[in-house]
Protein backbone atom coordinates (compact mmCIF):
# COMPACT_ATOMS: atom_id res chain seq x y z
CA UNK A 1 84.41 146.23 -21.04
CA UNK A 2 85.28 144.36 -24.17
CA UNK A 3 83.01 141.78 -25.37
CA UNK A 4 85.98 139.07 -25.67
CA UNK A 5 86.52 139.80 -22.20
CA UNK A 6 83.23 138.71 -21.30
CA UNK A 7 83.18 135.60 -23.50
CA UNK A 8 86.54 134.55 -22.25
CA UNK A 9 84.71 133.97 -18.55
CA UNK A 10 82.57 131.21 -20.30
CA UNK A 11 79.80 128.98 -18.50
CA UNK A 12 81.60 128.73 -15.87
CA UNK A 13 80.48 132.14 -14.05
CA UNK A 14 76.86 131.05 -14.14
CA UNK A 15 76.41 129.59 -11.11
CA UNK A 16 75.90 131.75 -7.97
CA UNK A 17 72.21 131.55 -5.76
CA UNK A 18 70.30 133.74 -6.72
CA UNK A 19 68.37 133.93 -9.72
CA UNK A 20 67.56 138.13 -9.47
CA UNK A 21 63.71 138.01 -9.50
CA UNK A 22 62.93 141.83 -8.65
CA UNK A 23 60.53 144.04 -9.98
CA UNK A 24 57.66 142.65 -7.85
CA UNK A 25 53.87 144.21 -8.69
CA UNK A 26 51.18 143.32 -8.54
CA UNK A 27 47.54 144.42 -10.27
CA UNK A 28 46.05 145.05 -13.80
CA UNK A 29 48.66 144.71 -17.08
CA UNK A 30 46.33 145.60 -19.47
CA UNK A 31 45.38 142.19 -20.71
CA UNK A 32 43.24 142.13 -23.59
CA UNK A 33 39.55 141.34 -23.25
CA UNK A 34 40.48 138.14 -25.51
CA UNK A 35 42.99 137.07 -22.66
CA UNK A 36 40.37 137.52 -20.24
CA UNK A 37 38.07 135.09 -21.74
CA UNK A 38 40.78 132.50 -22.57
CA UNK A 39 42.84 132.42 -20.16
CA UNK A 40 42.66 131.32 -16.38
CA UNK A 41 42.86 134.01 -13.60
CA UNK A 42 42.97 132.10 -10.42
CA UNK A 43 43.29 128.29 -11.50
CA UNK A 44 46.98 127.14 -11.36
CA UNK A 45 47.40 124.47 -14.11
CA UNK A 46 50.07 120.99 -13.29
CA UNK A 47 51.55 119.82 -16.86
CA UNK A 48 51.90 115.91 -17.04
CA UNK A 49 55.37 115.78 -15.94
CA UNK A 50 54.55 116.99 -12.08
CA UNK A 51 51.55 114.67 -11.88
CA UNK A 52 53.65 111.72 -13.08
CA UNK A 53 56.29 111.84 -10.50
CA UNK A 54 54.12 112.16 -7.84
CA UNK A 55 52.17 109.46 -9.05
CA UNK A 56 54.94 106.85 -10.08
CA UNK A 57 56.45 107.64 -6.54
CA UNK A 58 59.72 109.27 -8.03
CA UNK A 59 58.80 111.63 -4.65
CA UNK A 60 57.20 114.69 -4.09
CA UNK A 61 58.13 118.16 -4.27
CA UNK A 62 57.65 120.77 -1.87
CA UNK A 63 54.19 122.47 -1.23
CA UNK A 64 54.18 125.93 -2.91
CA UNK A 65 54.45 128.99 -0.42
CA UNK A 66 51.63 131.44 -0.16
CA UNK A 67 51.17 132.11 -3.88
CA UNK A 68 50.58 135.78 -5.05
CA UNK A 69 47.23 136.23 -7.14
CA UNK A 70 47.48 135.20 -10.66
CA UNK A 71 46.94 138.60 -13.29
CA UNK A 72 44.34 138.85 -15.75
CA UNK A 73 45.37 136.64 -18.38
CA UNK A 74 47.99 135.07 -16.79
CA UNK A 75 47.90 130.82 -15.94
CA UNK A 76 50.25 128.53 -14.08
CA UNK A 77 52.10 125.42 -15.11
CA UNK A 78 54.10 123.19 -12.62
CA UNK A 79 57.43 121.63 -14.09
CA UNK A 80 58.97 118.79 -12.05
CA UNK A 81 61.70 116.35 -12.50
CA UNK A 82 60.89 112.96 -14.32
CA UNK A 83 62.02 111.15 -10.98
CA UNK A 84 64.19 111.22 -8.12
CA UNK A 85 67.77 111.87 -7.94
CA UNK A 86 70.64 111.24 -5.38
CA UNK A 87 73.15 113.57 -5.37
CA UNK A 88 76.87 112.05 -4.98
CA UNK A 89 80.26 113.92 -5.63
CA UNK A 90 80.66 113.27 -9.55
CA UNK A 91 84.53 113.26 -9.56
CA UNK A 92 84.85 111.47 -6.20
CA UNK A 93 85.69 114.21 -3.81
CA UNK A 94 84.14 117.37 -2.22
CA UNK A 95 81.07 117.64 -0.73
CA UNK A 96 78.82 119.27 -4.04
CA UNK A 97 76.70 118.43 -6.91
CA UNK A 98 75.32 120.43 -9.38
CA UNK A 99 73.18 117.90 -11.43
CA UNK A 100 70.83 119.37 -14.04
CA UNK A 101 67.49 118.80 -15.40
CA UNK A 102 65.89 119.21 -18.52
CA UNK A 103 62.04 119.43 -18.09
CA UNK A 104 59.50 120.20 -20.85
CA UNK A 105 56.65 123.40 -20.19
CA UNK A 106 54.51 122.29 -23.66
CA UNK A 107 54.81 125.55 -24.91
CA UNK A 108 52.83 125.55 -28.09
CA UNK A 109 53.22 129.16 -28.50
CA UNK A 110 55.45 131.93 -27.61
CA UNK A 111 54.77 133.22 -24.48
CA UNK A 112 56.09 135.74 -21.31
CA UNK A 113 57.06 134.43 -18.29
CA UNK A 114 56.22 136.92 -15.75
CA UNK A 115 57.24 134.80 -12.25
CA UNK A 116 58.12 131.52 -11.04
CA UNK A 117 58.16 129.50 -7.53
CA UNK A 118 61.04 126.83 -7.09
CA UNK A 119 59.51 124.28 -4.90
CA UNK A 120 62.50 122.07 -3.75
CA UNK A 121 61.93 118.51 -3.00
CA UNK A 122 63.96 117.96 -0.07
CA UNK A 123 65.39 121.25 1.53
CA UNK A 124 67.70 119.71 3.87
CA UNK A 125 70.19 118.62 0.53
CA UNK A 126 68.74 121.31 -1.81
CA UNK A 127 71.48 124.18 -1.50
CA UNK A 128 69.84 126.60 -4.61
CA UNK A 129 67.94 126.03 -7.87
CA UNK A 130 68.67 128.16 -10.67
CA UNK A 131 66.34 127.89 -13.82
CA UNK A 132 67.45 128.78 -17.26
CA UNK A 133 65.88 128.91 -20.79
CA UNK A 134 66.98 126.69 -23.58
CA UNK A 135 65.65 127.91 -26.81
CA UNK A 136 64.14 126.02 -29.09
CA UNK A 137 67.58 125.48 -31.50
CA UNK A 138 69.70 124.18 -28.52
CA UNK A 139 66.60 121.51 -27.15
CA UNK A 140 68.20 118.78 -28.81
CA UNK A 141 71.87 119.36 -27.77
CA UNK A 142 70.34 119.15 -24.16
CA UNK A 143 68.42 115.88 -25.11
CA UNK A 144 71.59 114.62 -25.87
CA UNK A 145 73.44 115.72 -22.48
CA UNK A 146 70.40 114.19 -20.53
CA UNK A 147 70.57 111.21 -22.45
CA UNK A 148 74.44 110.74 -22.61
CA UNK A 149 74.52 110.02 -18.41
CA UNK A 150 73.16 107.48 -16.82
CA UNK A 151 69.93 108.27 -13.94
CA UNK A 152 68.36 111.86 -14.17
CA UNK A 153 69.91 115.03 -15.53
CA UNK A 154 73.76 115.82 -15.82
CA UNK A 155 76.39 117.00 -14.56
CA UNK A 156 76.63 121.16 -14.73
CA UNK A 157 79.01 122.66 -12.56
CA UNK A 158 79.02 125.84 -13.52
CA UNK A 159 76.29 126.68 -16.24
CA UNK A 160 74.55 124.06 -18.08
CA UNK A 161 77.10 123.04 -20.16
CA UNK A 162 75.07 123.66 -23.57
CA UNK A 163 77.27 127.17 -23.98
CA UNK A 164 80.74 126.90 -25.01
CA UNK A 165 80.63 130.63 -23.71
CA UNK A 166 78.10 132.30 -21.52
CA UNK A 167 77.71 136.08 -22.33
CA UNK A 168 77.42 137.48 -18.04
CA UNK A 169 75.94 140.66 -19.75
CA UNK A 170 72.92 138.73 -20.80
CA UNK A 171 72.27 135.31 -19.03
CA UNK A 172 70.41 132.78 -19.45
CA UNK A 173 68.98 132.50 -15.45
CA UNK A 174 65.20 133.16 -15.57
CA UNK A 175 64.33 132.21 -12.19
CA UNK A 176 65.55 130.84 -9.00
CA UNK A 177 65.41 129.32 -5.57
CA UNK A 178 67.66 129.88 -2.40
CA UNK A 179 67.12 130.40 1.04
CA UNK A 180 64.74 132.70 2.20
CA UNK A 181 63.53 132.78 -1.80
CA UNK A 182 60.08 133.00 -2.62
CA UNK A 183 57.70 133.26 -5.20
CA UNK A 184 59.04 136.10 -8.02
CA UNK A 185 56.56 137.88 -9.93
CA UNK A 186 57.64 140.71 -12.27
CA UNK A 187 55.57 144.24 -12.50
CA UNK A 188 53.37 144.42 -14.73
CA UNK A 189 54.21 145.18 -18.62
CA UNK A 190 57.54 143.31 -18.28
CA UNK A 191 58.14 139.39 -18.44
CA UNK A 192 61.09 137.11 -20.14
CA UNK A 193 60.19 135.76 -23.66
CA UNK A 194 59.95 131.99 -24.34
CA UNK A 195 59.49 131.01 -27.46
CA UNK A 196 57.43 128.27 -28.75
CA UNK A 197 59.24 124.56 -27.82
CA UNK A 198 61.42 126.32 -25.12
CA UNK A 199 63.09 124.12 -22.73
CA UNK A 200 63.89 124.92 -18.94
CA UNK A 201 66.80 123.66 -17.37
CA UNK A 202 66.53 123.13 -13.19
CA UNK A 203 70.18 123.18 -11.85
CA UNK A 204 70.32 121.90 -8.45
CA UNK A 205 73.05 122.37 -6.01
CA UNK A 206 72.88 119.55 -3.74
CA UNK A 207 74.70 119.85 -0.41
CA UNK A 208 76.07 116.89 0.78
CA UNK A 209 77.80 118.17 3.71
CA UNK A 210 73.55 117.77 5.11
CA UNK A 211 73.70 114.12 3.84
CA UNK A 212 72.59 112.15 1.08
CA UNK A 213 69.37 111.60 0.45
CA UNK A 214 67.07 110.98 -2.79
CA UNK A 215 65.30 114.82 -4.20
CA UNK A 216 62.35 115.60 -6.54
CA UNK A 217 61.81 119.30 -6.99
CA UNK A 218 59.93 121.34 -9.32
CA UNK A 219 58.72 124.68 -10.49
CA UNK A 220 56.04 126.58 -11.24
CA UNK A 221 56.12 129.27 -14.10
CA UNK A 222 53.62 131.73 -13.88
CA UNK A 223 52.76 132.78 -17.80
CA UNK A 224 51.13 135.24 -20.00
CA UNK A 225 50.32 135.17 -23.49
CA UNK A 226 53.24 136.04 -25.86
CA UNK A 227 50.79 138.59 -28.10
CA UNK A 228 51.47 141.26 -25.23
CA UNK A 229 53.82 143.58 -25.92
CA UNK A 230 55.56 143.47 -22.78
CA UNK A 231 59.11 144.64 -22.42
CA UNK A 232 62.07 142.01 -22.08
CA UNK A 233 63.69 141.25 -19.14
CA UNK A 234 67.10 140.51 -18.93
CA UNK A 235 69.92 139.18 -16.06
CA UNK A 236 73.40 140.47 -16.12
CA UNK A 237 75.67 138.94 -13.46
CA UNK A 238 78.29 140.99 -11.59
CA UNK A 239 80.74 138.60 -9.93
CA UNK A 240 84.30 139.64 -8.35
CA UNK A 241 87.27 137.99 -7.40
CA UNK A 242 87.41 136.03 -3.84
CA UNK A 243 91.11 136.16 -2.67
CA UNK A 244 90.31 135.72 1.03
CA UNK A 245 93.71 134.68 2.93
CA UNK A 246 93.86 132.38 6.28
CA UNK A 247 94.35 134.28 9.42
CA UNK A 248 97.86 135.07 10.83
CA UNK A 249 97.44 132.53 13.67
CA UNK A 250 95.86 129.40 11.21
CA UNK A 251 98.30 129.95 8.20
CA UNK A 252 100.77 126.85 8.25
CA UNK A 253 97.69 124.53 7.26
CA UNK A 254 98.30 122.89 3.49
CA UNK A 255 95.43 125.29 1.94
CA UNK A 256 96.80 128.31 3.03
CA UNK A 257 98.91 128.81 -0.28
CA UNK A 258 96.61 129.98 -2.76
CA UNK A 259 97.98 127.42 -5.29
CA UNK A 260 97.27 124.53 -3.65
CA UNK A 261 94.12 126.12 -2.67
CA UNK A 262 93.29 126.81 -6.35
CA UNK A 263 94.07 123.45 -7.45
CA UNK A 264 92.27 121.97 -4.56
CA UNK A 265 89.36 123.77 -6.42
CA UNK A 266 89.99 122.83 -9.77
CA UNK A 267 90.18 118.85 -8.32
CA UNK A 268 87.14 118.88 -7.06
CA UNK A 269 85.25 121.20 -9.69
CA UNK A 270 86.73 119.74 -12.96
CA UNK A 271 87.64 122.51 -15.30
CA UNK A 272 84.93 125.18 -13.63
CA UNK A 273 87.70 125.46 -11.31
CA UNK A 274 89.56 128.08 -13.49
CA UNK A 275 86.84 130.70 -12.79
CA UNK A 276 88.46 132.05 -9.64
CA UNK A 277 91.86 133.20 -12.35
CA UNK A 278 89.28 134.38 -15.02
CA UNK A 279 87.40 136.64 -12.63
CA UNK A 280 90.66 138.52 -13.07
CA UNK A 281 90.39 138.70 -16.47
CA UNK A 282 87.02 139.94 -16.50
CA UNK A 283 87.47 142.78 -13.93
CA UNK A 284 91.07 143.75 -15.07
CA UNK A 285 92.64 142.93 -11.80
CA UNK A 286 95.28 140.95 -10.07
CA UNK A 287 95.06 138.19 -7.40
CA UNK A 288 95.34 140.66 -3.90
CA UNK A 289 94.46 138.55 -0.64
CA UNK A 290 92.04 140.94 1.32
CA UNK A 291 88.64 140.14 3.04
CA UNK A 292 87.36 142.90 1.08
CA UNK A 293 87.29 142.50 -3.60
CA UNK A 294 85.90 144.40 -6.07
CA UNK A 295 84.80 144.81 -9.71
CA UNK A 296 84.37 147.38 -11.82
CA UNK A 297 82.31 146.63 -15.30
CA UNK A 298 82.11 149.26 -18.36
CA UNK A 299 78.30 148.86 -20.16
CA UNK A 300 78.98 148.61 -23.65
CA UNK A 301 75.43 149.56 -24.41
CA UNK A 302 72.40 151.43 -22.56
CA UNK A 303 69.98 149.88 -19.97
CA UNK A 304 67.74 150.49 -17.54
CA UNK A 305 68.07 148.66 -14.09
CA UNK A 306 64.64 147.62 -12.63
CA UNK A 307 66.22 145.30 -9.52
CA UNK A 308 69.30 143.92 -7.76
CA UNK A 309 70.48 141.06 -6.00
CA UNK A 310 73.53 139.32 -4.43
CA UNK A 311 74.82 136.42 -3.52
CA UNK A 312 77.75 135.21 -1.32
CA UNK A 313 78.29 131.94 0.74
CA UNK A 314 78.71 131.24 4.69
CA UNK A 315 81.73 133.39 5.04
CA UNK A 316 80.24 136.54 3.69
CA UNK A 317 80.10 139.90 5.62
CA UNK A 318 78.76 142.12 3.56
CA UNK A 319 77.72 143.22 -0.19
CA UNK A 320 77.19 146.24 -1.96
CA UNK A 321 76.64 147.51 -5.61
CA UNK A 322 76.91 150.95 -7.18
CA UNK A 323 76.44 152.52 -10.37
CA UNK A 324 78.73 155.35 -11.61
CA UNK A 325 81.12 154.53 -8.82
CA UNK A 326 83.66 157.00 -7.98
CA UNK A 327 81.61 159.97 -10.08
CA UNK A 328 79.71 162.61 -8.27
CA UNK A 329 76.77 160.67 -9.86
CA UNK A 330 77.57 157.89 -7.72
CA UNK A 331 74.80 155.67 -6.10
CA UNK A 332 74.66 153.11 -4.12
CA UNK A 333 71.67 150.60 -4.87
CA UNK A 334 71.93 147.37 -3.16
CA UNK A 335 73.55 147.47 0.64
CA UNK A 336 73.52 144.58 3.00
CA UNK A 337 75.79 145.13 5.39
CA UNK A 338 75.38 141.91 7.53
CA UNK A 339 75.25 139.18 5.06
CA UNK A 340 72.35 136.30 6.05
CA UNK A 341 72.57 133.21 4.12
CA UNK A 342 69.10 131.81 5.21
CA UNK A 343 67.57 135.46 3.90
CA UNK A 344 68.33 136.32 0.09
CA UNK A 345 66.07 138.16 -2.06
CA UNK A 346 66.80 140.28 -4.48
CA UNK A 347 65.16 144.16 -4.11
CA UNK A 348 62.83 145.67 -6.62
CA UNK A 349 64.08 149.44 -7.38
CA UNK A 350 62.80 152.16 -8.87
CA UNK A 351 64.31 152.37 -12.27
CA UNK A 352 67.94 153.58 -13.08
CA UNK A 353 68.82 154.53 -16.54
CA UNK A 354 72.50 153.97 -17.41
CA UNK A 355 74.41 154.86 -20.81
CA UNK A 356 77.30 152.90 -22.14
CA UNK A 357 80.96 153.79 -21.06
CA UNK A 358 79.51 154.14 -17.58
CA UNK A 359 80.00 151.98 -14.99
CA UNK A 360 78.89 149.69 -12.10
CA UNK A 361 80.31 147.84 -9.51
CA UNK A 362 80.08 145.11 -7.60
CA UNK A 363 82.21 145.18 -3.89
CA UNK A 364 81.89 141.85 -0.90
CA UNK A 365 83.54 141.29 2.24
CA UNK A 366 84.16 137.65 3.47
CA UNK A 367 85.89 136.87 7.07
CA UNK A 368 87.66 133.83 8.29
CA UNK A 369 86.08 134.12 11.70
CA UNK A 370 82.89 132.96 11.05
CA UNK A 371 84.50 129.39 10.57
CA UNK A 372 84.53 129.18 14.34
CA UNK A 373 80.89 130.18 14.65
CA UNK A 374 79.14 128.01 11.90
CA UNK A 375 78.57 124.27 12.12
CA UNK A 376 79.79 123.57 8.62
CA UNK A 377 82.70 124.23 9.35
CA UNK A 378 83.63 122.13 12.33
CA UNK A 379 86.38 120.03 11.62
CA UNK A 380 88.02 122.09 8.77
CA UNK A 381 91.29 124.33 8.86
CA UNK A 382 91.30 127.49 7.78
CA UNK A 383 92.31 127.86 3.86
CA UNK A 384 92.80 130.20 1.43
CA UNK A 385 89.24 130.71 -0.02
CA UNK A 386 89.21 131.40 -3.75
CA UNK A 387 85.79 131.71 -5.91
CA UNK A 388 84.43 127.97 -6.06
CA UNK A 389 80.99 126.03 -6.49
CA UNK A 390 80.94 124.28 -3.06
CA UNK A 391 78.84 125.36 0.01
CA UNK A 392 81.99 125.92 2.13
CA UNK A 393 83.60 127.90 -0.74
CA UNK A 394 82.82 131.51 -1.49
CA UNK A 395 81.41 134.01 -4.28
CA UNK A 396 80.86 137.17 -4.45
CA UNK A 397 78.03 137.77 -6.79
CA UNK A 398 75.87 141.03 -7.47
CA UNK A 399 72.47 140.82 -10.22
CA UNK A 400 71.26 143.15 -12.23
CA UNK A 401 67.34 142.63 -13.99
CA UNK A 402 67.55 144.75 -16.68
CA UNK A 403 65.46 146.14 -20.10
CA UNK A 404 67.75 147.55 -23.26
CA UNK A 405 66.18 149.73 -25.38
């Protein structure tokens, strides 16, 4: 796959649920006796920011789920949103809002982060969370965005807006919430880097087809010292088209022609709504209605695979992804064939070594159908679902967490 290829997608491929959070382990990582003695074990730490929203009655966050031991060496820190926030449609219509949040760790030295626990304020409104690291050279750019819109945080449909371009071979996610999500915690020896004066970004999708109602959520980062020489992590994100048509016995509705449909999209999505054309682009393919889309990517350089994840909406079926598809060598390493919304998680496999010029690929199934079983859908006419941002709008999204050599 070329890189201008990928680059052409831009930010606006960077939403999706889940933040792919695999390689769960747990016991010793070699820390150093030094880390031992200086760092806390057990003790989870709360940085200012949490304590002040609670306190200044912004609202409170969720209560952590069962947390998994801390690692020798390893601390916690709890990031929260400066106050509450309550979501509205930004460009007047739909029933979505990505807003995002730029909250502040105190890093004061570089440092792994080896898991982290999204603990959303108020579920009911709180569709995902996806968390993403701002280095050090963009933190003033998103000072800027925060401080250019009135209330908290920003606008972001589709990444954060402080990429021109997002590369999809090497996001920017580093952690995430959705339904059904827990706390992540890589194996040990691996982590992502954060450098001194990093930034994290919380993008919430807010749901307003559940109502509108004010939302403090947080994070907590579980971190090691940055002197370990732990292998990087990375995320590469493996969306395909969505070109699902209406059924033969629902097609005279207005949506049902896939450019009306599209620029229903781009109305209520602002220019993010042009992803559902590039996804063509990036997989080399043309617009073909079907229930069932694929994508094929190329690596243009060598990696390991260490966990996969996927991600569709309310009128997925099924997912799958394979490596070397079409090859004797072919393997299939993340199947779901009954797609559950309320249950994503992404898998921890054992590892997969890949070379470049091979190939992986990414296939979903979305059905109509399940408009007539699902609640948020009452009231709305079949249409012709393309790849969009909003709850009753559809992706088809496979993850990859990944080492290069």
């Amino acid at each position: 796959m070329p890189r201008t290829r990928s680059r052409a997608l831009a930010a606006l491929l960077a939403t999706g649920l889940l933040a792919l959070t695999a390689c769960s382990g747990s016991g010793s990582d070699g820390a150093d006796a030094d880390d031992r003695a200086t760092q806390p074990t057990e003790q989870a730490s709360t940085s200012p920011s949490a304590e002040d929203a609670a306190a200044e009655e912004h609202g409170h966050y969720a209560e952590p789920a069962k947390a998994r031991p801390l690692r020798a060496g390893e601390s916690r820190t709890t990031i929260a949103m400066p106050g509450s926030y309550t979501p509205s449609a930004p460009y007047g219509t739909g029933t979505d809002d990505y807003r995002c949040f730029l909250l502040d760790p105190e890093l004061q030295k570089d440092t792994w982060l080896t898991g982290t626990q999204v603990l959303p304020g108020n579920p009911e409104v709180v569709h995902h969370v996806i968390l993403f690291r701002v280095p050090p050279e963009q933190v003033a750019a998103a000072e800027a965005k925060d401080a250019a819109e009135d209330g908290e945080g920003w606008t972001c449909f589709g990444g954060t807006g402080l990429d021109q371009f997002q590369n999809v071979d090497d996001a920017a996610w580093i952690g995430a919430w959705a339904p059904g999500g827990k706390e992540s915690v890589v194996k040990p020896g691996y982590g992502m880097r954060l450098a001194k004066g990093s930034r994290i970004v919380m993008q919430v999708h807010y749901n307003l087809l559940a109502g509108v109602a004010p939302d403090t959520s947080a994070a907590q980062l579980r971190l090691a010292p940055g002197k370990r020489r732990y292998q990087a992590l990375h995320t590469m994100l493996l969306p395909a088209p969505v070109e699902l048509p209406c059924r033969a016995a629902h097609d005279d509705g207005p949506l049902c022609d896939r450019d009306a449909a599209l620029a229903d999209v781009k109305e209520r999505f602002g220019a993010e709504g042009n992803t559902a054309d590039l996804l063509h682009l990036l997989c080399g393919t043309k617009p073909q209605p079907g229930e069932v889309q694929s994508c094929v990517r190329t690596l243009a350089e060598p990696m390991t695979i260490h966990g996969v994840g996927g991600h569709m909406h309310l009128l997925g079926r099924s997912i799958t992804i394979e490596v070397n598809p079409g090859t004797p060598q072919a393997r299939t390493i993340l199947d779901i064939p009954v797609w559950d919304f309320d249950d994503q998680g992404s898998t921890p496999i054992a590892p997969i070594h890949l070379d470049a010029f091979q190939q992986v690929k990414v296939t979903c199934r979305h059905v109509q159908w399940l408009r007539d079983k699902l609640p948020s859908f009452d009231g709305q006419p079949d249409r012709y679902v393309v790849w969009g941002e909003g709850t009753t709008d559809e992706m088809c999204l496979g993850l990859l967490q990944i080492t290069r050599p």
